[in-house]
PDB file of N, CA and C in Angstrom:
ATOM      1  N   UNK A   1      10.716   4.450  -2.367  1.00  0.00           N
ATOM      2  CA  UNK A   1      11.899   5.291  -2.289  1.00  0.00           C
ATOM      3  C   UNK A   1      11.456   6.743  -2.444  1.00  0.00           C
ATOM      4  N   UNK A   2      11.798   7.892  -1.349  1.00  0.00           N
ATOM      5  CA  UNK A   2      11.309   9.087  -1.926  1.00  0.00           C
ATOM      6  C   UNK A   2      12.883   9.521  -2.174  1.00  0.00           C
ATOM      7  N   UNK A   3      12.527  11.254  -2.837  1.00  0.00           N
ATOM      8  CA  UNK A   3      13.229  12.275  -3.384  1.00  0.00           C
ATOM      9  C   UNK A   3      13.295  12.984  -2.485  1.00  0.00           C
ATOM     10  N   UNK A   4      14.542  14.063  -2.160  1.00  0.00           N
ATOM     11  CA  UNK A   4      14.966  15.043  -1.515  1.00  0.00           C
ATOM     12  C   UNK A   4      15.563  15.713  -2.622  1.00  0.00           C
ATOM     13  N   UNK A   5      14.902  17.401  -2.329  1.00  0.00           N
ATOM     14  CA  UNK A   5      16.008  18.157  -2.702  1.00  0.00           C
ATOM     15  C   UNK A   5      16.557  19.245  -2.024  1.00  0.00           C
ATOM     16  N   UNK A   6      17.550  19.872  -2.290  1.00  0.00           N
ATOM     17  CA  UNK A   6      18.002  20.892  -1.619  1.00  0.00           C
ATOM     18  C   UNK A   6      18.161  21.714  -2.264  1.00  0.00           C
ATOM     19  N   UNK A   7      18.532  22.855  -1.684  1.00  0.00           N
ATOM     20  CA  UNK A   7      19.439  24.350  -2.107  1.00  0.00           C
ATOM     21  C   UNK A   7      20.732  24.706  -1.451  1.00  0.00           C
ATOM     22  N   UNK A   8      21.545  24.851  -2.512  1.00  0.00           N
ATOM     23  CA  UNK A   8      22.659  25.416  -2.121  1.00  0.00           C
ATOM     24  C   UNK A   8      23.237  26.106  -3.248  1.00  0.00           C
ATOM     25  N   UNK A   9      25.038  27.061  -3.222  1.00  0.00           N
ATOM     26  CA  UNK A   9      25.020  27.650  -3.985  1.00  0.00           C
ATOM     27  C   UNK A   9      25.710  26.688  -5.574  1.00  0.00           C
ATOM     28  N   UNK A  10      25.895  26.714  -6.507  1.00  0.00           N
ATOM     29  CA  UNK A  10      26.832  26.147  -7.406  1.00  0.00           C
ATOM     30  C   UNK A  10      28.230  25.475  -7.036  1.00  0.00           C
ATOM     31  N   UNK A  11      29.150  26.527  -6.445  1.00  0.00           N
ATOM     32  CA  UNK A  11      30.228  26.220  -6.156  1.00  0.00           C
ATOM     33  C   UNK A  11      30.302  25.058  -4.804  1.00  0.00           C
ATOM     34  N   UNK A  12      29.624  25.213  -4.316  1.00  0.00           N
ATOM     35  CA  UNK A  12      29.752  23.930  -3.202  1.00  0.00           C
ATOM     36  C   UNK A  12      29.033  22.779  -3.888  1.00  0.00           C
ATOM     37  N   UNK A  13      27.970  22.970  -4.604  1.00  0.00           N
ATOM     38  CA  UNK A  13      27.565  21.831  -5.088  1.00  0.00           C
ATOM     39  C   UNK A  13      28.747  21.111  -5.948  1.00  0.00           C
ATOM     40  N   UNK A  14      29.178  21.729  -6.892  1.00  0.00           N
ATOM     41  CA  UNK A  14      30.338  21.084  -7.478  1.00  0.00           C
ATOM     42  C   UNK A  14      31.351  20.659  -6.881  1.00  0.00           C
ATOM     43  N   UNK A  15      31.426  21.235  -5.401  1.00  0.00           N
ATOM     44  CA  UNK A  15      32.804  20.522  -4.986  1.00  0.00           C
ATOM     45  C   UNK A  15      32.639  19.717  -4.133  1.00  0.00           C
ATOM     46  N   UNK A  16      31.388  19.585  -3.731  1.00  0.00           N
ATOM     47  CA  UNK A  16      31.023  18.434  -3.078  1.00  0.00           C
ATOM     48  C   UNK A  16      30.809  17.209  -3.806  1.00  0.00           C
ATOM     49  N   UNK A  17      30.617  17.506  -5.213  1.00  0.00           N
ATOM     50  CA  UNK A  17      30.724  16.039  -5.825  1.00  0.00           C
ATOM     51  C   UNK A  17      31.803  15.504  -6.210  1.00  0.00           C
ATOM     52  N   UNK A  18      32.984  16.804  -6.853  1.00  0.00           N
ATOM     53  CA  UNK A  18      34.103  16.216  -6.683  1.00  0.00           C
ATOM     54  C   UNK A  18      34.581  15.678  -5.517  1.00  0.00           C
ATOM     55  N   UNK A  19      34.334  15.864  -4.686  1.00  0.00           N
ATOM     56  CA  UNK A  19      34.816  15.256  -3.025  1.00  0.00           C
ATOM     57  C   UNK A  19      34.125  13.918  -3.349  1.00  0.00           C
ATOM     58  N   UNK A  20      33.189  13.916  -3.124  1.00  0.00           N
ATOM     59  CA  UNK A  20      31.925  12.721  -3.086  1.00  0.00           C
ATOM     60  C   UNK A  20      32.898  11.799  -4.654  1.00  0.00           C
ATOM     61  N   UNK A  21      32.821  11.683  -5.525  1.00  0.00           N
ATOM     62  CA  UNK A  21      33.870  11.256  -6.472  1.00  0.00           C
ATOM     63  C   UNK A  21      35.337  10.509  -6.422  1.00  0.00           C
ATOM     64  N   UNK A  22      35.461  11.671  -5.405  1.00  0.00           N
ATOM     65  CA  UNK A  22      37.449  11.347  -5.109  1.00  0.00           C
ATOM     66  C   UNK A  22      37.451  10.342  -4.438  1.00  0.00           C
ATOM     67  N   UNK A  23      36.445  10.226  -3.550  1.00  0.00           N
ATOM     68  CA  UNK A  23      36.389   8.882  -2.364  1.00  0.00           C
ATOM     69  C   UNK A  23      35.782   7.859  -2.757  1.00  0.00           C
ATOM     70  N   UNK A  24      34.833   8.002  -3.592  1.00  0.00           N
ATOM     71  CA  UNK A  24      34.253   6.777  -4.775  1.00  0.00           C
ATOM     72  C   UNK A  24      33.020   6.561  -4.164  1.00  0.00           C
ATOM     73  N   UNK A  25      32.098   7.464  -4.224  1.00  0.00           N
ATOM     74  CA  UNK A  25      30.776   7.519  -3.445  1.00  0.00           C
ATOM     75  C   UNK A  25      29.617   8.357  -3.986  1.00  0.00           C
ATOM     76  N   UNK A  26      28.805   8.394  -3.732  1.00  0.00           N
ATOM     77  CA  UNK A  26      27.586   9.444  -4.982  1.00  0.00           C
ATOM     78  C   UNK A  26      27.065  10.293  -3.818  1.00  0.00           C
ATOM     79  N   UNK A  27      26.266  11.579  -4.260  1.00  0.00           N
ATOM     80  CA  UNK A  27      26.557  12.399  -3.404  1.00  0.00           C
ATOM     81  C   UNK A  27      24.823  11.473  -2.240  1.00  0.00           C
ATOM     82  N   UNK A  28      24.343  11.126  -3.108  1.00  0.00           N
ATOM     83  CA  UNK A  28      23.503  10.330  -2.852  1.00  0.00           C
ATOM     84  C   UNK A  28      23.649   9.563  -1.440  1.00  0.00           C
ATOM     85  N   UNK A  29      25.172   8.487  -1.925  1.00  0.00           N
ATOM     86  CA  UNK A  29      25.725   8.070  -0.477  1.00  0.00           C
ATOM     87  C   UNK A  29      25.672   8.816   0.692  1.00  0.00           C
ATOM     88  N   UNK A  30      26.529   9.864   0.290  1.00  0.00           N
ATOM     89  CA  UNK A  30      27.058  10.499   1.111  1.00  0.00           C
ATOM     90  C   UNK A  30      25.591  10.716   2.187  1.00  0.00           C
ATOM     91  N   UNK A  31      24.825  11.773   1.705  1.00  0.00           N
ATOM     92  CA  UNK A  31      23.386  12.140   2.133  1.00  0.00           C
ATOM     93  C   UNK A  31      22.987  11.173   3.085  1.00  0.00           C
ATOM     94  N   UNK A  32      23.292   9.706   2.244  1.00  0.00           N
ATOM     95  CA  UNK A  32      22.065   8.721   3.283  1.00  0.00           C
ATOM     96  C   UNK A  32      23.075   8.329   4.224  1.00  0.00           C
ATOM     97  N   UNK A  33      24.262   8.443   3.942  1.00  0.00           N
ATOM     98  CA  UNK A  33      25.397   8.186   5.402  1.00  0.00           C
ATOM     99  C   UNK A  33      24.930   9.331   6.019  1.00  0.00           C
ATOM    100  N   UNK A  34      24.707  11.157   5.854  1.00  0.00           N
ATOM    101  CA  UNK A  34      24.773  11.421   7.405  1.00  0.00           C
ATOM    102  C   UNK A  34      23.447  11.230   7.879  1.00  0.00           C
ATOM    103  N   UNK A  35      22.099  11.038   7.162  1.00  0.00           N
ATOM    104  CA  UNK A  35      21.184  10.991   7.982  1.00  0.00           C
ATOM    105  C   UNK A  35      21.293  10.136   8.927  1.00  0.00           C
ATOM    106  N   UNK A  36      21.681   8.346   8.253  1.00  0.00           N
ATOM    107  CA  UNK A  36      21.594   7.356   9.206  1.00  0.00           C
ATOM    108  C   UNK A  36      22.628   8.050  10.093  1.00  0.00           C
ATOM    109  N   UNK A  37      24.011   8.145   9.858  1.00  0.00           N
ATOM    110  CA  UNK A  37      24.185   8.752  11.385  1.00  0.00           C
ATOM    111  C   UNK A  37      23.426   9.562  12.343  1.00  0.00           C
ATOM    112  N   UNK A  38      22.739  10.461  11.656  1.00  0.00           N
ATOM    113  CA  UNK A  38      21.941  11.535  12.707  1.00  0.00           C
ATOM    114  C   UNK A  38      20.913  10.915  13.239  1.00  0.00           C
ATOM    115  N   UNK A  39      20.197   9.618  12.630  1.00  0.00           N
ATOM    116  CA  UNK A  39      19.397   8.801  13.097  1.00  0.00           C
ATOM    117  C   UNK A  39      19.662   8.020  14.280  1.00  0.00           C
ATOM    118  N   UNK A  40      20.735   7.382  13.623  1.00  0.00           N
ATOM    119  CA  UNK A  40      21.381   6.571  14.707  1.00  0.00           C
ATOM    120  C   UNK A  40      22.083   6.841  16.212  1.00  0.00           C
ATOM    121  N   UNK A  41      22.607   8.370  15.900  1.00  0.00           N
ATOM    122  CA  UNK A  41      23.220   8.795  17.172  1.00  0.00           C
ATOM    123  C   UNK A  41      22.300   9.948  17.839  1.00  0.00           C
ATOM    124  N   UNK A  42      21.133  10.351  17.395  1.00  0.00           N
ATOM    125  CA  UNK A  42      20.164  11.286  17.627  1.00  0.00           C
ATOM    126  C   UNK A  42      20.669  12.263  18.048  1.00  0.00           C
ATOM    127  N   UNK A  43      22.165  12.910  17.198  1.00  0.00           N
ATOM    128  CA  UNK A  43      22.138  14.237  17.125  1.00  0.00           C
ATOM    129  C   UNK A  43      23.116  14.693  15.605  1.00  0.00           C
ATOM    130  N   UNK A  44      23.146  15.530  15.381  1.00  0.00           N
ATOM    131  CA  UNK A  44      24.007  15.978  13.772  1.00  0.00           C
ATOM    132  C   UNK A  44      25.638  15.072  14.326  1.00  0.00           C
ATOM    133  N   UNK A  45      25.873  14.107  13.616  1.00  0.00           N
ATOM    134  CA  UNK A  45      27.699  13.563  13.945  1.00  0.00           C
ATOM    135  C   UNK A  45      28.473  14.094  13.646  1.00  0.00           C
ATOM    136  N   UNK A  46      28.712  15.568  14.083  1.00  0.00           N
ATOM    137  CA  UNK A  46      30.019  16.282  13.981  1.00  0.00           C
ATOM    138  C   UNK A  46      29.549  17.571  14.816  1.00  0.00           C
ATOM    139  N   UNK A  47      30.778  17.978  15.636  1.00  0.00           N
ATOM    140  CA  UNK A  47      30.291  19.452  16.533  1.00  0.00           C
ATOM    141  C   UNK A  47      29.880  21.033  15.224  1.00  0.00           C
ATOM    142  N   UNK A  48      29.490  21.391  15.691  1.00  0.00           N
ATOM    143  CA  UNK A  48      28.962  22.471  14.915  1.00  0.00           C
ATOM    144  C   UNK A  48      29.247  23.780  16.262  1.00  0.00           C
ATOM    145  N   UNK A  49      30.310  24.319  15.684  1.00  0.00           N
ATOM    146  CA  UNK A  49      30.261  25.503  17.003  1.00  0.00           C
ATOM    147  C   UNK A  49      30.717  27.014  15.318  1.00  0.00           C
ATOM    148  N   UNK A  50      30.613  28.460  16.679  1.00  0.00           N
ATOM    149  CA  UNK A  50      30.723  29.485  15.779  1.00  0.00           C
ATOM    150  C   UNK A  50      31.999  29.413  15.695  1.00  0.00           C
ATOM    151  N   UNK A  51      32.603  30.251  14.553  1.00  0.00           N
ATOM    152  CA  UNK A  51      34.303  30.333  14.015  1.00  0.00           C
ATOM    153  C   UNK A  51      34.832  31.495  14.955  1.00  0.00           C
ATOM    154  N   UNK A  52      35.748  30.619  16.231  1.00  0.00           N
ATOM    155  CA  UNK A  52      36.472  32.210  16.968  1.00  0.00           C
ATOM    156  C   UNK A  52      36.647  33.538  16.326  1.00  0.00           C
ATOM    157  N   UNK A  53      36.783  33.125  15.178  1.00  0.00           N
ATOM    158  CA  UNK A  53      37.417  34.144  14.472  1.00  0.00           C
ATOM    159  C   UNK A  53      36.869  35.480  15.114  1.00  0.00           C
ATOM    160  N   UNK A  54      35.228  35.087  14.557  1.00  0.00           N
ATOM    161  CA  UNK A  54      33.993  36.247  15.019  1.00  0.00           C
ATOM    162  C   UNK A  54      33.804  36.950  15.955  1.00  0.00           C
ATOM    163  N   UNK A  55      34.299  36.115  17.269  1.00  0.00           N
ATOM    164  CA  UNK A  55      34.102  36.603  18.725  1.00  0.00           C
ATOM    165  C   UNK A  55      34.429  37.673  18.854  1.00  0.00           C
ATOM    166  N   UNK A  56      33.425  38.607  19.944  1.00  0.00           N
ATOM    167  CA  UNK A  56      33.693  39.837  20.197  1.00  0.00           C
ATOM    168  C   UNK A  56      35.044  39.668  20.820  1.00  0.00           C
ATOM    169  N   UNK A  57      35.424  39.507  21.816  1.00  0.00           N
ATOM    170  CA  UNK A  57      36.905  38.773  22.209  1.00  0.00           C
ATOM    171  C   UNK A  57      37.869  39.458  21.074  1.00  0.00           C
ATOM    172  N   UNK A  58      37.913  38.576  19.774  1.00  0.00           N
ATOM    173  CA  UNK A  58      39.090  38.733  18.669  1.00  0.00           C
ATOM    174  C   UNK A  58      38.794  40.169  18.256  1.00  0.00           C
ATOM    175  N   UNK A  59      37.316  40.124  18.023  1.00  0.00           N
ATOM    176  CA  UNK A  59      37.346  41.757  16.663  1.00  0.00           C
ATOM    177  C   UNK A  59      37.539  42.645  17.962  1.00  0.00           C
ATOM    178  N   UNK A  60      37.713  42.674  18.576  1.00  0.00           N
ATOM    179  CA  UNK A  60      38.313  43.518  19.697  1.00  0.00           C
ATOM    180  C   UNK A  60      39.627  44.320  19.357  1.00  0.00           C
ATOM    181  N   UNK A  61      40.355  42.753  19.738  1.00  0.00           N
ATOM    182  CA  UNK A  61      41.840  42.257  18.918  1.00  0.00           C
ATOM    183  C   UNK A  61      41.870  43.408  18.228  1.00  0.00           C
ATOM    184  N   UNK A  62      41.392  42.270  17.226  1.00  0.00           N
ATOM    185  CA  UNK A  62      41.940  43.053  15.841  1.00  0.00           C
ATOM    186  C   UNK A  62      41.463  44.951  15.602  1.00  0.00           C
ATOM    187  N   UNK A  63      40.631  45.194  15.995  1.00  0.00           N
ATOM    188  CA  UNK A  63      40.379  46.757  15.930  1.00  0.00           C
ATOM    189  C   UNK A  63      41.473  47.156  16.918  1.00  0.00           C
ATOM    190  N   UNK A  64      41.998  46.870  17.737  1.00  0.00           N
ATOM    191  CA  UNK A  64      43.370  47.497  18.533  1.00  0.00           C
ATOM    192  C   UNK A  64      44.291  47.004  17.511  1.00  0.00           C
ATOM    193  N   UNK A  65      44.421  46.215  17.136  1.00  0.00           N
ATOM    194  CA  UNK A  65      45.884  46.193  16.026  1.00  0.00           C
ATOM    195  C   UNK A  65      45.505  47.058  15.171  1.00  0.00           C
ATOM    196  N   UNK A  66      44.216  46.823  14.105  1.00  0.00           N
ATOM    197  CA  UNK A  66      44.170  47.941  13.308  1.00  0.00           C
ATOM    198  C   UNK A  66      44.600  49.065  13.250  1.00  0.00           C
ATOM    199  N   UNK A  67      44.137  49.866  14.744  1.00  0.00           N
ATOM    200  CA  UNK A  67      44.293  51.123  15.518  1.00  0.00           C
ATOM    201  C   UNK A  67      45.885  51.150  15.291  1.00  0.00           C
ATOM    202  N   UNK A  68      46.586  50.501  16.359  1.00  0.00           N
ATOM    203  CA  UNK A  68      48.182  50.560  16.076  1.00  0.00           C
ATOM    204  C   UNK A  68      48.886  50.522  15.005  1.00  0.00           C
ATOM    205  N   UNK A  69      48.241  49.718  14.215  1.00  0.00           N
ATOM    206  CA  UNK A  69      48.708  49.942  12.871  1.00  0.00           C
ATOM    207  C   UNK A  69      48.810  51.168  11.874  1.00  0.00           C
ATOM    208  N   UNK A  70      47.357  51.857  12.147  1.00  0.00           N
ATOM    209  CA  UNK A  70      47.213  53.548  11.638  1.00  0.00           C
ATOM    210  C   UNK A  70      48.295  54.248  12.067  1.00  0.00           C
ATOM    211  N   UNK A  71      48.621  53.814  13.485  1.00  0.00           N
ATOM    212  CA  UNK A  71      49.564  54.820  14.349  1.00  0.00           C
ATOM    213  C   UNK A  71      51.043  54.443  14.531  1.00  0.00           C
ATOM    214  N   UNK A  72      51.493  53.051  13.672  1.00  0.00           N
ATOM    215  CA  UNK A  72      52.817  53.072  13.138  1.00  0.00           C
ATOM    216  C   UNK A  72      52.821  52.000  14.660  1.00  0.00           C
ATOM    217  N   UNK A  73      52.285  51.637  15.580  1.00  0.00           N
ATOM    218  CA  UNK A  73      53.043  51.015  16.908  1.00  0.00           C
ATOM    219  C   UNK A  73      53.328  49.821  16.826  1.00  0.00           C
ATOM    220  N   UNK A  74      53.483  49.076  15.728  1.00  0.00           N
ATOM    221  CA  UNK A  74      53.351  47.451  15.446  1.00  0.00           C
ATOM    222  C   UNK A  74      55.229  47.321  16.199  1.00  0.00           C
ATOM    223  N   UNK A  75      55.394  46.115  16.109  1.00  0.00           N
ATOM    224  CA  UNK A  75      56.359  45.564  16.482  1.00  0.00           C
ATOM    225  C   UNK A  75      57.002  44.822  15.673  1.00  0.00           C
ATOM    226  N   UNK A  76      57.874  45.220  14.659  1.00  0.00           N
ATOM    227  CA  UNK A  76      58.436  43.768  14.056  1.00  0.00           C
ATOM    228  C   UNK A  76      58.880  43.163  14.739  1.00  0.00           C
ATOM    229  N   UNK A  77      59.129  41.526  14.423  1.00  0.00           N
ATOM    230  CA  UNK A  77      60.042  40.191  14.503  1.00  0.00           C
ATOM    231  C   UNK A  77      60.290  39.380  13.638  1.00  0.00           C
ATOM    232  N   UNK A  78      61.152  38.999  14.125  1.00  0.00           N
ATOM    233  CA  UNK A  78      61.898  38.078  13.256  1.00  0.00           C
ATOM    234  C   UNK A  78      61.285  36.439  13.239  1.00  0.00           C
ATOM    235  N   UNK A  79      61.080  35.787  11.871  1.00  0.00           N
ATOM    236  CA  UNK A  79      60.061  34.604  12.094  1.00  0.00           C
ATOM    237  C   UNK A  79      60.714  33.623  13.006  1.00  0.00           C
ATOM    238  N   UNK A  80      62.019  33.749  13.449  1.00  0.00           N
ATOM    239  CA  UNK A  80      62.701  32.589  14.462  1.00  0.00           C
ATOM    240  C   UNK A  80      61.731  33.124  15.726  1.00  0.00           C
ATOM    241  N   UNK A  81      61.662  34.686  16.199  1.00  0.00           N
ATOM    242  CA  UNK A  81      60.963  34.829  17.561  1.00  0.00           C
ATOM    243  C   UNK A  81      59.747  34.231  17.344  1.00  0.00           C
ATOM    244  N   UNK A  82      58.686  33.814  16.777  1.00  0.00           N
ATOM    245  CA  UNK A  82      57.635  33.731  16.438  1.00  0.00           C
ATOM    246  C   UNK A  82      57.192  32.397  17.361  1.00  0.00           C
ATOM    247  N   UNK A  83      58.311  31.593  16.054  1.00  0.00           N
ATOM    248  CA  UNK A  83      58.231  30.160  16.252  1.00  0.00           C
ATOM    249  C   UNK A  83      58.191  29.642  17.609  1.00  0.00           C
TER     250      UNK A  83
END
């Protein structure tokens, strides 16, 4: 049997065991569930893409709202138009 260790920061470590806990599993499990998946399906089992958020695209966006915002041009509505 070997050892792995990792690095990460505190706060995820702890809440990954509470997670790992809540479902009734050791983080241990967890670990050797995704390798065998990554083994088994010979690639990481879950998509991994960047957060839109980031895209030049949005911060675009958002630096023109910003902008309008300095300059008073926003638009209220009402949360019924929204919806």
């Amino acid at each position: 049997m070997a050892t792995m260790s990792i690095r990460t920061n505190d706060e995820r470590k702890y809440s990954f065991e509470g997670f790992c806990d809540s479902i009734g599993i050791t983080v241990t499990s967890a670990v050797n569930m995704f390798m065998t998946a990554c083994l088994r399906e010979n690639r990481i089992p879950f998509e991994i893409k960047a957060d839109p958020f980031w895209s030049e695209e949005n911060q675009e966006r958002l630096r023109v709202s910003l902008e309008h915002a300095k300059q008073g041009k926003l638009t209220k509505h009402e949360i019924s138009e929204v919806i």
